[in-house]
C-alpha atoms as a PDB file:
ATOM      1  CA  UNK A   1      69.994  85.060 108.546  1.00  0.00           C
ATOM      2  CA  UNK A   2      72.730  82.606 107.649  1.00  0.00           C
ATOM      3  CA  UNK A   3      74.064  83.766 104.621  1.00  0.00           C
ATOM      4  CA  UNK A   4      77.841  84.573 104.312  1.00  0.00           C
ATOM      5  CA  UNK A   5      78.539  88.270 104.962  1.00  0.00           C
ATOM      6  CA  UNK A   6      79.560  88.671 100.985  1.00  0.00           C
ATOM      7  CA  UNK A   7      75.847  87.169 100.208  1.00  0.00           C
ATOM      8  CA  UNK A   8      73.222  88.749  98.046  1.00  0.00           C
ATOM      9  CA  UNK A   9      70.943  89.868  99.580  1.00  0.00           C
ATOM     10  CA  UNK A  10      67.530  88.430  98.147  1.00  0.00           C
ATOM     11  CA  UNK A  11      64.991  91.864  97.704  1.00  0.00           C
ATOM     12  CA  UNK A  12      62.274  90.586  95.488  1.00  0.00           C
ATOM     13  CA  UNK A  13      59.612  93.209  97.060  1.00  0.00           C
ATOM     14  CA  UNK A  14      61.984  95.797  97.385  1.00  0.00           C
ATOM     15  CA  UNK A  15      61.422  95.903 100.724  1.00  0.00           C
ATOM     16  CA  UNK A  16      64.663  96.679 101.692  1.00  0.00           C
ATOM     17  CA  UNK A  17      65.862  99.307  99.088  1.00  0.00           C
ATOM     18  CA  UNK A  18      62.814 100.903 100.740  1.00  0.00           C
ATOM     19  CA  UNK A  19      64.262 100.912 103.964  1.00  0.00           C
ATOM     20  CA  UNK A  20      67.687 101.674 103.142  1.00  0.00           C
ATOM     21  CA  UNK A  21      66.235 104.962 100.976  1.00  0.00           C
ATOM     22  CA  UNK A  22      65.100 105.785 104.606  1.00  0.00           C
ATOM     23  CA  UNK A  23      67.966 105.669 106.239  1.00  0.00           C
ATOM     24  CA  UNK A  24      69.546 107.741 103.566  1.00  0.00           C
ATOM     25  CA  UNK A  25      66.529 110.284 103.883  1.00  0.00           C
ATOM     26  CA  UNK A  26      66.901 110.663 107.656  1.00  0.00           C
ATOM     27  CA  UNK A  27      70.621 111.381 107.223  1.00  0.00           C
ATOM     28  CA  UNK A  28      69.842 114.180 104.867  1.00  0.00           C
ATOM     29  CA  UNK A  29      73.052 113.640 103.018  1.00  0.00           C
ATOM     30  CA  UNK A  30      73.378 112.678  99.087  1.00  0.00           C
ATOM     31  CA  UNK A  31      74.171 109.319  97.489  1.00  0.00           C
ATOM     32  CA  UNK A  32      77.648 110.074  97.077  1.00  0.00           C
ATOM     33  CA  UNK A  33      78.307 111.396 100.107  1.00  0.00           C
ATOM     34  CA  UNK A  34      76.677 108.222 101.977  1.00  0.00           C
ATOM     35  CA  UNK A  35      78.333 106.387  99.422  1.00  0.00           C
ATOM     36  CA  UNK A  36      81.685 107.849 101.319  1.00  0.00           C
ATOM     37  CA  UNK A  37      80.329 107.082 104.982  1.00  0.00           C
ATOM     38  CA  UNK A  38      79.299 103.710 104.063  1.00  0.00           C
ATOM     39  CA  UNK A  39      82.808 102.949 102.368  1.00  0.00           C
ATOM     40  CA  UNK A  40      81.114 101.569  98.817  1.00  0.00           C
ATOM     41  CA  UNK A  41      81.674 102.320  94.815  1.00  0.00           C
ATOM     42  CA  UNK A  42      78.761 105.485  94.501  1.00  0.00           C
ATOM     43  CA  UNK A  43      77.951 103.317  91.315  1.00  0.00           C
ATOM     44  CA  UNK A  44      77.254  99.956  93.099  1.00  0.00           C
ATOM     45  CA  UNK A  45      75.200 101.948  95.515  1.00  0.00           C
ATOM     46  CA  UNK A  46      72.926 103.535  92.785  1.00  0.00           C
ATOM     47  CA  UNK A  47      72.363 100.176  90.814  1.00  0.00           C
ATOM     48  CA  UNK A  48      71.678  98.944  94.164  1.00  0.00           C
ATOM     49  CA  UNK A  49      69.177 101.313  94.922  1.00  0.00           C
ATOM     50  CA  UNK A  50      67.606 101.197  91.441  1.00  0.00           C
ATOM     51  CA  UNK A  51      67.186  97.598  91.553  1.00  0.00           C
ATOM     52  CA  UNK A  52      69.591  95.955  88.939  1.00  0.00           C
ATOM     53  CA  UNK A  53      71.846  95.083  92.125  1.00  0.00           C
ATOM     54  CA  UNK A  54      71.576  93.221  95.443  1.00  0.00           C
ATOM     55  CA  UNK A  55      72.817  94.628  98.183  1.00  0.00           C
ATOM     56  CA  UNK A  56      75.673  91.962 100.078  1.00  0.00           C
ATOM     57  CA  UNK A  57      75.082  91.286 103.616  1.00  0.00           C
ATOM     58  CA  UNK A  58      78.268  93.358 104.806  1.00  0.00           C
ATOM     59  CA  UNK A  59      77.094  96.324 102.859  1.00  0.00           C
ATOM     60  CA  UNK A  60      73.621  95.793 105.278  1.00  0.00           C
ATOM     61  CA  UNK A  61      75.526  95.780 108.085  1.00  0.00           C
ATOM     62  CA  UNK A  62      77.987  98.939 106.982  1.00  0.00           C
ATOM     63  CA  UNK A  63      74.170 101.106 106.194  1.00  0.00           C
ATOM     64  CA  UNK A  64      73.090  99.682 109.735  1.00  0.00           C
ATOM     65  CA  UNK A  65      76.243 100.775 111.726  1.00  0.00           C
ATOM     66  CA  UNK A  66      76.034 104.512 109.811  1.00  0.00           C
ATOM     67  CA  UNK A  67      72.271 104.999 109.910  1.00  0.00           C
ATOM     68  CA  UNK A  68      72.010 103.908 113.808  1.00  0.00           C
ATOM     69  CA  UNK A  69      69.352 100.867 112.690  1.00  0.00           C
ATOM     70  CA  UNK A  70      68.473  97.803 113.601  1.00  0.00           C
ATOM     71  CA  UNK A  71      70.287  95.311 110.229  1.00  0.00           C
ATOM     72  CA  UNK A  72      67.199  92.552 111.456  1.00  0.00           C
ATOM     73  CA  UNK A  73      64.714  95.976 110.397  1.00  0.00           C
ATOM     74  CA  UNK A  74      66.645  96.734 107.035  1.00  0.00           C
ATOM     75  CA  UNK A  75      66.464  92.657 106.296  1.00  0.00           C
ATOM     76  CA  UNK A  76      62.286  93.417 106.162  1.00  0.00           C
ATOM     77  CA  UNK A  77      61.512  92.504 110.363  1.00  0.00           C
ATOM     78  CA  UNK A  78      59.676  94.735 112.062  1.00  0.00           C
ATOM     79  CA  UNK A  79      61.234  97.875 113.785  1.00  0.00           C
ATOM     80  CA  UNK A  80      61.793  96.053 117.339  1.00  0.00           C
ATOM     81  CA  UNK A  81      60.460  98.125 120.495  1.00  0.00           C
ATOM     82  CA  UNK A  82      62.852 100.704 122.467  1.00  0.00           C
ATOM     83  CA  UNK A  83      65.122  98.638 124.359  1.00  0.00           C
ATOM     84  CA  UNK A  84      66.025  99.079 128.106  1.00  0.00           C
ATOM     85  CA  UNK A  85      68.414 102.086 128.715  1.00  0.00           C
ATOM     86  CA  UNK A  86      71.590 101.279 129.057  1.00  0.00           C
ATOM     87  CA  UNK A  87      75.405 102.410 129.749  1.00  0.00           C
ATOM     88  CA  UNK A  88      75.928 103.734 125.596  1.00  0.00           C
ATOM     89  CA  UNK A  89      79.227 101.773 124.156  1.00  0.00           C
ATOM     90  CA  UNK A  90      81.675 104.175 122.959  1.00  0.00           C
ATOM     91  CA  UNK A  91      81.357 104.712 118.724  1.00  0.00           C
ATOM     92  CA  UNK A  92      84.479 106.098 116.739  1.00  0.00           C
ATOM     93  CA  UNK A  93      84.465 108.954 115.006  1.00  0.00           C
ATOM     94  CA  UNK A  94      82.245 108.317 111.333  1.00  0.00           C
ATOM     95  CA  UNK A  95      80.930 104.621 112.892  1.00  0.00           C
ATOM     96  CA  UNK A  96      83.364 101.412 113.074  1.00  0.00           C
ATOM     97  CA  UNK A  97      83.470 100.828 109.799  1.00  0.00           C
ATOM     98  CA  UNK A  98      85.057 104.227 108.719  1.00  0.00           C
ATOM     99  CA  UNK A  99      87.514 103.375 111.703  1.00  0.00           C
ATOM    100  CA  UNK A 100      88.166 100.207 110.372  1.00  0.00           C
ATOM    101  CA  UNK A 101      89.455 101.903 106.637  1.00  0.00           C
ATOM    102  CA  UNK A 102      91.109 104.608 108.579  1.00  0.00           C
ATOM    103  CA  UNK A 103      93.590 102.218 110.290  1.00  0.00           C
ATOM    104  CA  UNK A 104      94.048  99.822 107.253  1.00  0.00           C
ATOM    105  CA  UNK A 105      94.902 102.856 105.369  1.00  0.00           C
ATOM    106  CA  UNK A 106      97.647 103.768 108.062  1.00  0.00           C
ATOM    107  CA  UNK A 107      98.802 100.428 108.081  1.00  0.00           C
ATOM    108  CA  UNK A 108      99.322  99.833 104.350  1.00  0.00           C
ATOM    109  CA  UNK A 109     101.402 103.051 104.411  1.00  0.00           C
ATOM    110  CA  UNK A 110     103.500 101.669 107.126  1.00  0.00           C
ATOM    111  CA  UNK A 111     104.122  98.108 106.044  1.00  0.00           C
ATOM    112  CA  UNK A 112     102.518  97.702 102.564  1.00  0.00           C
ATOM    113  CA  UNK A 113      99.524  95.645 100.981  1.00  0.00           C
ATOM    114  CA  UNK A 114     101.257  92.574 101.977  1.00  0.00           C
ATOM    115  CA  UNK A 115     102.112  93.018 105.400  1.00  0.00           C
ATOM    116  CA  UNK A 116      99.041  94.682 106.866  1.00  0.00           C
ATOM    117  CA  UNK A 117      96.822  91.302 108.469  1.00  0.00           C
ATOM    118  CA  UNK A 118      93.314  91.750 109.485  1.00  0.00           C
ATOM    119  CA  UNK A 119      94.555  90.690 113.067  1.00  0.00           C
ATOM    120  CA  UNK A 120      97.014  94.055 113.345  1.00  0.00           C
ATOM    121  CA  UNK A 121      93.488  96.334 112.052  1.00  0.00           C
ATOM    122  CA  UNK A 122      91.485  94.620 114.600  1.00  0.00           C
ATOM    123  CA  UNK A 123      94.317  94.860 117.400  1.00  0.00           C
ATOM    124  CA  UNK A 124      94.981  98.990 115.792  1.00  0.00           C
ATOM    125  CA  UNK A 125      90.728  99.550 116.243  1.00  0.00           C
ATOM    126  CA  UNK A 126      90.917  98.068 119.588  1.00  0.00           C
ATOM    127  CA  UNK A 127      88.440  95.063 118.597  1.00  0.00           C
ATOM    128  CA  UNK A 128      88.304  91.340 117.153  1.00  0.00           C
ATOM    129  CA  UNK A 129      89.659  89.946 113.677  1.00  0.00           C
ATOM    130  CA  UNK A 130      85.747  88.717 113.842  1.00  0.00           C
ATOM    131  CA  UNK A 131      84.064  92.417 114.105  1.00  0.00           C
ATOM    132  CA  UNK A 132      86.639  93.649 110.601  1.00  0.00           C
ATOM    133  CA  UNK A 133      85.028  90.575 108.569  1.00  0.00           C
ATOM    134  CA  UNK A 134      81.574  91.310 110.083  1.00  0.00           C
ATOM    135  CA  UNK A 135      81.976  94.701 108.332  1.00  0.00           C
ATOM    136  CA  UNK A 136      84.387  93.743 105.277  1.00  0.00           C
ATOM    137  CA  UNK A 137      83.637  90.187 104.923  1.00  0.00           C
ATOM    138  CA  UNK A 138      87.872  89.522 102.487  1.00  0.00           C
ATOM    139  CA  UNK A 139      90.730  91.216 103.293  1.00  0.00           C
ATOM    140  CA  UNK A 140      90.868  92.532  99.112  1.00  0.00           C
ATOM    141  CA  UNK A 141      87.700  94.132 100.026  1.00  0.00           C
ATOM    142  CA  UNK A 142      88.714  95.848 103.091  1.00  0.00           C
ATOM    143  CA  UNK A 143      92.167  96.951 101.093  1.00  0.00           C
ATOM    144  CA  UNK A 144      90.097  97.727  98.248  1.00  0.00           C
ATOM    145  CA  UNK A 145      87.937 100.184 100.431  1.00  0.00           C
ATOM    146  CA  UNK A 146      90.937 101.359 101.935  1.00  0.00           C
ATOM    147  CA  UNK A 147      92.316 102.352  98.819  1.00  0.00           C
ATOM    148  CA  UNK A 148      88.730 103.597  97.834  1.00  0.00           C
ATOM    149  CA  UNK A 149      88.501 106.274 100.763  1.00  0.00           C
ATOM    150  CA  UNK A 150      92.102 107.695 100.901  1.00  0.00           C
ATOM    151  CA  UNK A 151      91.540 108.718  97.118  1.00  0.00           C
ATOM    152  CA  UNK A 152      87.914 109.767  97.878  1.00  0.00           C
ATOM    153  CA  UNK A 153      89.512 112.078 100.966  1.00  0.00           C
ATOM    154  CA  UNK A 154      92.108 113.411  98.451  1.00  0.00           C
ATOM    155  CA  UNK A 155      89.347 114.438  96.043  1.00  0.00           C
ATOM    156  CA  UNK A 156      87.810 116.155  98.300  1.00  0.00           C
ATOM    157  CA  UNK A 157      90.603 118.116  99.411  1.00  0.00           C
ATOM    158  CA  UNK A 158      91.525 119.104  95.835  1.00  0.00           C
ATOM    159  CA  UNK A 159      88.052 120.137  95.251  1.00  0.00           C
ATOM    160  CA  UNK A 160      87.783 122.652  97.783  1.00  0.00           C
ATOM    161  CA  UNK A 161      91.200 124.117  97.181  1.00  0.00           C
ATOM    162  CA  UNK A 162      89.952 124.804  93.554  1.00  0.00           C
ATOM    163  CA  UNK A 163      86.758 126.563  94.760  1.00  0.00           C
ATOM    164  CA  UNK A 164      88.431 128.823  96.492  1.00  0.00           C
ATOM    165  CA  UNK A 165      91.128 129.999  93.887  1.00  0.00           C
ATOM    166  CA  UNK A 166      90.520 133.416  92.611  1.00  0.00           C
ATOM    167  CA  UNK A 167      92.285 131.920  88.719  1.00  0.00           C
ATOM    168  CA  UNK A 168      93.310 129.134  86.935  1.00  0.00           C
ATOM    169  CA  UNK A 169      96.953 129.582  87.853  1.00  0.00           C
ATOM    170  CA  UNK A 170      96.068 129.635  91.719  1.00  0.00           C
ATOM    171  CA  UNK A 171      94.390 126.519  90.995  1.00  0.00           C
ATOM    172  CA  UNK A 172      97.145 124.809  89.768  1.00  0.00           C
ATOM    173  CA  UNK A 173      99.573 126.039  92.413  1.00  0.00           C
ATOM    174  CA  UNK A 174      97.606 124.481  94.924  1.00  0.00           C
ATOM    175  CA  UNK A 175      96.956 121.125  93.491  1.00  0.00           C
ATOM    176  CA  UNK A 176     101.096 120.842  93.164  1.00  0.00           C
ATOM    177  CA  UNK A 177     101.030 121.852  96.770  1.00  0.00           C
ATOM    178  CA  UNK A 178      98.628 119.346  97.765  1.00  0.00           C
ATOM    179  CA  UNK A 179     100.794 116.245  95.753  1.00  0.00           C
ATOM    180  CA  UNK A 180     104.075 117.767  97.541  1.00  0.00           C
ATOM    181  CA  UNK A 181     104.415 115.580 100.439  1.00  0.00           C
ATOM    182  CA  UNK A 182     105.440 117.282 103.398  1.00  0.00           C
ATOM    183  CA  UNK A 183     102.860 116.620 106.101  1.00  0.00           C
ATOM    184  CA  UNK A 184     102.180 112.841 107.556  1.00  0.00           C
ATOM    185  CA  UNK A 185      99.405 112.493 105.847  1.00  0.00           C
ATOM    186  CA  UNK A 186     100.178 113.533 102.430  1.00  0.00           C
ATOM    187  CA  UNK A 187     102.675 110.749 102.853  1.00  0.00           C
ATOM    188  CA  UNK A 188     100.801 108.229 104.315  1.00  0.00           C
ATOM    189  CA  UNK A 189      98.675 109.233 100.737  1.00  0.00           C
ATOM    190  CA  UNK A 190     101.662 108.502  98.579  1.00  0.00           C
ATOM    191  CA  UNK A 191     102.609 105.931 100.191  1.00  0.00           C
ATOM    192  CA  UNK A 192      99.235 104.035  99.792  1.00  0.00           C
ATOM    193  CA  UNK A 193      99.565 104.861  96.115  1.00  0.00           C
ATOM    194  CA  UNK A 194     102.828 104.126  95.332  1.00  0.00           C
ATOM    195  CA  UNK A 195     102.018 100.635  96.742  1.00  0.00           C
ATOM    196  CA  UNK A 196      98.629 100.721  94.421  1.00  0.00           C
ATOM    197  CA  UNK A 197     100.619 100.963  91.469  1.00  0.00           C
ATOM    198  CA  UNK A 198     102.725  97.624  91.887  1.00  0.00           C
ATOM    199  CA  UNK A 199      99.470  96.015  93.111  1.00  0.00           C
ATOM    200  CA  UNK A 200      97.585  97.286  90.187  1.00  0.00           C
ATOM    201  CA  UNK A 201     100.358  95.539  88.085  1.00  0.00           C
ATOM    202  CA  UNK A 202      98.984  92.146  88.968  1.00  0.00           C
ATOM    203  CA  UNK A 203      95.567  92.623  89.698  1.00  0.00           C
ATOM    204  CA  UNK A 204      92.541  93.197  87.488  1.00  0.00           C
ATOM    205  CA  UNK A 205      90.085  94.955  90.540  1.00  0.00           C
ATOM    206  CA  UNK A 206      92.884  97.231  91.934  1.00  0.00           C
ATOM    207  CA  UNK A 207      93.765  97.754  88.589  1.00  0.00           C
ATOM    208  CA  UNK A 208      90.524  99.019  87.509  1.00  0.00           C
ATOM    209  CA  UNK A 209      90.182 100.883  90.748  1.00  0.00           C
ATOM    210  CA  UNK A 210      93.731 102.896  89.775  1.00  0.00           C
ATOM    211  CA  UNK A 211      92.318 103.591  86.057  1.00  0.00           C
ATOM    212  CA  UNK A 212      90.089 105.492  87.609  1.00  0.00           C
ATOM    213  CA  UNK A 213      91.319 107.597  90.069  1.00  0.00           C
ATOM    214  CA  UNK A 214      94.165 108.523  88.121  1.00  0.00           C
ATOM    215  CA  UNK A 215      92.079 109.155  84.849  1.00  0.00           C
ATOM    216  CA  UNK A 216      90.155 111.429  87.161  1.00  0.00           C
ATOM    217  CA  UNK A 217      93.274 113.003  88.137  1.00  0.00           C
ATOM    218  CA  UNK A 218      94.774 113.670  85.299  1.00  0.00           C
ATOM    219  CA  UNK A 219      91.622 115.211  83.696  1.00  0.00           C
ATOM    220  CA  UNK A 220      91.383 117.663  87.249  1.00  0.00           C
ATOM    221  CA  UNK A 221      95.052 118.994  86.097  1.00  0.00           C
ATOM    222  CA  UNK A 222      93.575 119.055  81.975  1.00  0.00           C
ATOM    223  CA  UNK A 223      90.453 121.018  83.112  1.00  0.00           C
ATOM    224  CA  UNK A 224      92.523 123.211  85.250  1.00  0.00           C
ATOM    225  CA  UNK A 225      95.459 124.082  82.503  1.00  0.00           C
ATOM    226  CA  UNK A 226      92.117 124.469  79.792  1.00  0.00           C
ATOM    227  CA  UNK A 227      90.635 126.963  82.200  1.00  0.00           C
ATOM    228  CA  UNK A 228      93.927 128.779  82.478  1.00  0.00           C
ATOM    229  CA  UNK A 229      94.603 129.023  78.539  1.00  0.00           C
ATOM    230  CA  UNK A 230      90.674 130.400  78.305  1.00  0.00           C
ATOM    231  CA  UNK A 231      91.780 132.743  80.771  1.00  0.00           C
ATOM    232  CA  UNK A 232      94.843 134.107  79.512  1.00  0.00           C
ATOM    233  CA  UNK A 233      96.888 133.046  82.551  1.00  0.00           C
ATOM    234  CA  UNK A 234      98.504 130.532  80.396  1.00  0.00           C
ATOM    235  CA  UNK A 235      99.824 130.260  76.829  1.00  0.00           C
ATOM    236  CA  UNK A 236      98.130 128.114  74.160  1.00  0.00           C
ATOM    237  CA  UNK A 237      98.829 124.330  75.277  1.00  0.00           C
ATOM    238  CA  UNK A 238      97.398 121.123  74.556  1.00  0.00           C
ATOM    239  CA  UNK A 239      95.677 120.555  77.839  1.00  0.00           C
ATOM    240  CA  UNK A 240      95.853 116.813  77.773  1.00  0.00           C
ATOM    241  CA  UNK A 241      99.507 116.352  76.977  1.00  0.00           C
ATOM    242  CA  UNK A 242     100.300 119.041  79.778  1.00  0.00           C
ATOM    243  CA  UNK A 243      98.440 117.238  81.615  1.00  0.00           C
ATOM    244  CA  UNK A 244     100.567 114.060  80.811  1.00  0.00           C
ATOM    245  CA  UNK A 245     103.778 115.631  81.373  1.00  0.00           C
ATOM    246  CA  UNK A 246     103.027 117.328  84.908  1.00  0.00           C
ATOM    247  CA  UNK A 247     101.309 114.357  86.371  1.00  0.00           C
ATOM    248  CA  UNK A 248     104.232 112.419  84.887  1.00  0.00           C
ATOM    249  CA  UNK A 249     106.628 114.744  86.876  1.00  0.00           C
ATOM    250  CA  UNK A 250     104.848 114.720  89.965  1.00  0.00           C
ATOM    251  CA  UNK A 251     104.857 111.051  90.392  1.00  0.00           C
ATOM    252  CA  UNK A 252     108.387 111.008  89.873  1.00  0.00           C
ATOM    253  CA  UNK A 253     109.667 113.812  92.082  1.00  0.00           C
ATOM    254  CA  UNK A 254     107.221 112.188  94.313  1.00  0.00           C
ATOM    255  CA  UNK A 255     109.038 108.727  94.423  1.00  0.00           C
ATOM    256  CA  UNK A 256     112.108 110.390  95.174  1.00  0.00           C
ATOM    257  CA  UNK A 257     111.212 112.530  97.853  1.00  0.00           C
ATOM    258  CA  UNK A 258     109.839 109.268  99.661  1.00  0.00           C
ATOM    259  CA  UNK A 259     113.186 107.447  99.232  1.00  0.00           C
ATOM    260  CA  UNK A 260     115.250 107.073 102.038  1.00  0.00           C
ATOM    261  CA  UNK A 261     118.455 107.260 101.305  1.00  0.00           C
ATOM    262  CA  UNK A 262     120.156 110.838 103.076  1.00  0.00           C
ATOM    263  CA  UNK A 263     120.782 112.479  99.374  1.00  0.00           C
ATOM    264  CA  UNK A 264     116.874 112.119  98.383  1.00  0.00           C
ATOM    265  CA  UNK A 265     115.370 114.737  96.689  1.00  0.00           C
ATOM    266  CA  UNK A 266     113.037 116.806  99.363  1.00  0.00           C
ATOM    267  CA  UNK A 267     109.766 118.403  99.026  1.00  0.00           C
ATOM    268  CA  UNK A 268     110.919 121.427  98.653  1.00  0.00           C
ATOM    269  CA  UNK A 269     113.250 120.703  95.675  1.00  0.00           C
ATOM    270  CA  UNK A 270     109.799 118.715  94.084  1.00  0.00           C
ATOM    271  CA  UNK A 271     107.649 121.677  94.871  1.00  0.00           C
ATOM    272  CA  UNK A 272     110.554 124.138  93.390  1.00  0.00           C
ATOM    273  CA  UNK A 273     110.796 121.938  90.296  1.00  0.00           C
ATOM    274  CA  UNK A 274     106.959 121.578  89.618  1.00  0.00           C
ATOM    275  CA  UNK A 275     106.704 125.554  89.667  1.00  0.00           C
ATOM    276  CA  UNK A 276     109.801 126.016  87.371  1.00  0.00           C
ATOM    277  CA  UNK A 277     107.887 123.956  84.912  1.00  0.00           C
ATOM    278  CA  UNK A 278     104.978 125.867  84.847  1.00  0.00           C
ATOM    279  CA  UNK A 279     106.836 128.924  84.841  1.00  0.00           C
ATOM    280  CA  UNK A 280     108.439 127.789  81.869  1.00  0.00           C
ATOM    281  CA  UNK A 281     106.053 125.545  80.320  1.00  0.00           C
ATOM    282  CA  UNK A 282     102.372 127.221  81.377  1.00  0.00           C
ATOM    283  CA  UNK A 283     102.706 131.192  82.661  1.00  0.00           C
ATOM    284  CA  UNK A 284     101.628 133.742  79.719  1.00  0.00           C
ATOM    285  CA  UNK A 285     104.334 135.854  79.218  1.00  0.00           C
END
C-alpha cells in the first residue's frame, strides 16, 4: 500500500467496512464508544461504516492498533497464519494511539497549541516523530483529536455525576464542581480550552469543533435548570438564558482562577460565587 497515511481508502466491495464491523463486533463495545478508543468524530465513523465515506489510511491503522489486527487483513488480504511466539512488546494503556492524545493533551496544557511539536509527543510516548504520523498522519489532526478526547472524557464525567444525583439541584451542584478547577486535571482541562478558544478564533475546523462542545454544554446546564423548574427545586426561569448567564460566569471565574498573578481569584472563591448565584438566581424559596 503506498498511499499517504491521510488517503482514502478505496472500498468499492465493501470489503473492508466488513471487516472493520468485525472488529467492532469482537470488541463488544458500541459505535460511540469505539468511536472514543479509536480517537475519531462518532459521525465520520458512522458515514464510514454506512458507505457514504472512505475510511483514511491512519484511521486503518488507529482500528488495527485497538482491535489487535493485522491493517494488511482490514485492507482485504487474507488473515496471515499465527506467527512464531515471541517476547510480547509492551502496549500502553487504551493502545498507542490513545497514548499518543493523552500526552498531546498534557502538552498543550503545558505550553499551548503552538509550542507542543510532534518531536516532544514522540520523545513524551517514548517513541519516533515517525510512529505519531503513522497514527495521526498532520499535526492539526493529532491537536484536533486531542482536543476531541479531553472534551469526550469531560462528558463522560458529567454524565455519570448526573446519574447519580437524587434532584435537579444536586445535579447542578456537581456540574459547578466539576468546572471548578482544583485538581491537575481539571486544569490541564481548562487549560486545553482556554487555548481552544483563541485557536477557534482563527480557524474554521477548531472552530466548528468548539461550536459543538460548548453548544452541548450549555444545553447539559439548560436541561438540568428545566428539570429543576419541573421539579420545583427551582423557580420559574428561562432555561436557556440561565443557561447563558452561568456558563458565562463559569468561564470567567474560571480564567481568573488560572491566572497567575498571587491576588488571583481561587477555586474556592469561583465555587463560592457559582453557588451564591444559584442561591439567588435558581433555589425555590
Amino acid at each position: 500500500m503506498k498511499d499517504a497515511p491521510g488517503a482514502r481508502i478505496t472500498d468499492d466491495t465493501g470489503d473492508v467496512t466488513d471487516r472493520v464491523r468485525q472488529v467492532i463486533d469482537r470488541l463488544g463495545c458500541s459505535h460511540r464508544e469505539f468511536a472514543r478508543r479509536i480517537v475519531m468524530d462518532p459521525s465520520k465513523l458512522s458515514r464510514s461504516l454506512g458507505g457514504t465515506r472512505r475510511f483514511t489510511l491512519a484511521e486503518i491503522v488507529r482500528i488495527a492498533d485497538i482491535g489487535g489486527v493485522d491493517t494488511g487483513w482490514l485492507l482485504g488480504a487474507p488473515e496471515r497464519p499465527a506467527a512464531p511466539e515471541r517476547e510480547p512488546v509492551a502496549v500502553p494503556e487504551g493502545g498507542r494511539p490513545l497514548q499518543i492524545v493523552r500526552e498531546t493533551v498534557r502538552l498543550i496544557a503545558e505550553h499551548g497549541f503552538h509550542g507542543v511539536r510532534v518531536a516532544d509527543i514522540a520523545a513524551a510516548c517514548g517513541t519516533s516523530p515517525a510512529a505519531v504520523h503513522y497514527h495521526f498522519p498532520g499535526r492539526d489532526e493529532l491537536l484536533e483529536a486531542a482536543v476531541r478526547w479531553c472534551m469526550d472524557e469531560d462528558t463522560e464525567r458529567r454524565a455519570a455525576g448526573l446519574a447519580k444525583a437524587p434532584d435537579a439541584r444536586a445535579e447542578l451542584l456537581h456540574l459547578i464542581a466539576l468546572q471548578t478547577p482544583r485538581t491537575e486535571q481539571q486544569r490541564r482541562q481548562w487549560l486545553v480550552w482556554l487555548d481552544l478558544w483563541a485557536q477557534a478564533a482563527r480557524s474554521t475546523a477548531v472552530g466548528r469543533l468548539h461550536e459543538h462542545y460548548y453548544r452541548q454544554w450549555r444545553t447539559t446546564v439548560a436541561d438540568v435548570v428545566r428539570r429543576g423548574v419541573d421539579q420545583g427545586v427551582f423557580r420559574t426561569v428561562d432555561p436557556e438564558f440561565t443557561a447563558l448567564r452561568l456558563t458565562a460566569l463559569i468561564d470567567g471565574l474560571a480564567t481568573q482562577v488560572l491566572a497567575t498573578a498571587p491576588d488571583s481569584t481561587g477555586p474556592d472563591t469561583m465555587h463560592a460565587a457559582l453557588l451564591a448565584f444559584v442561591e439567588s438566581e435558581l433555589t425555590a424559596g
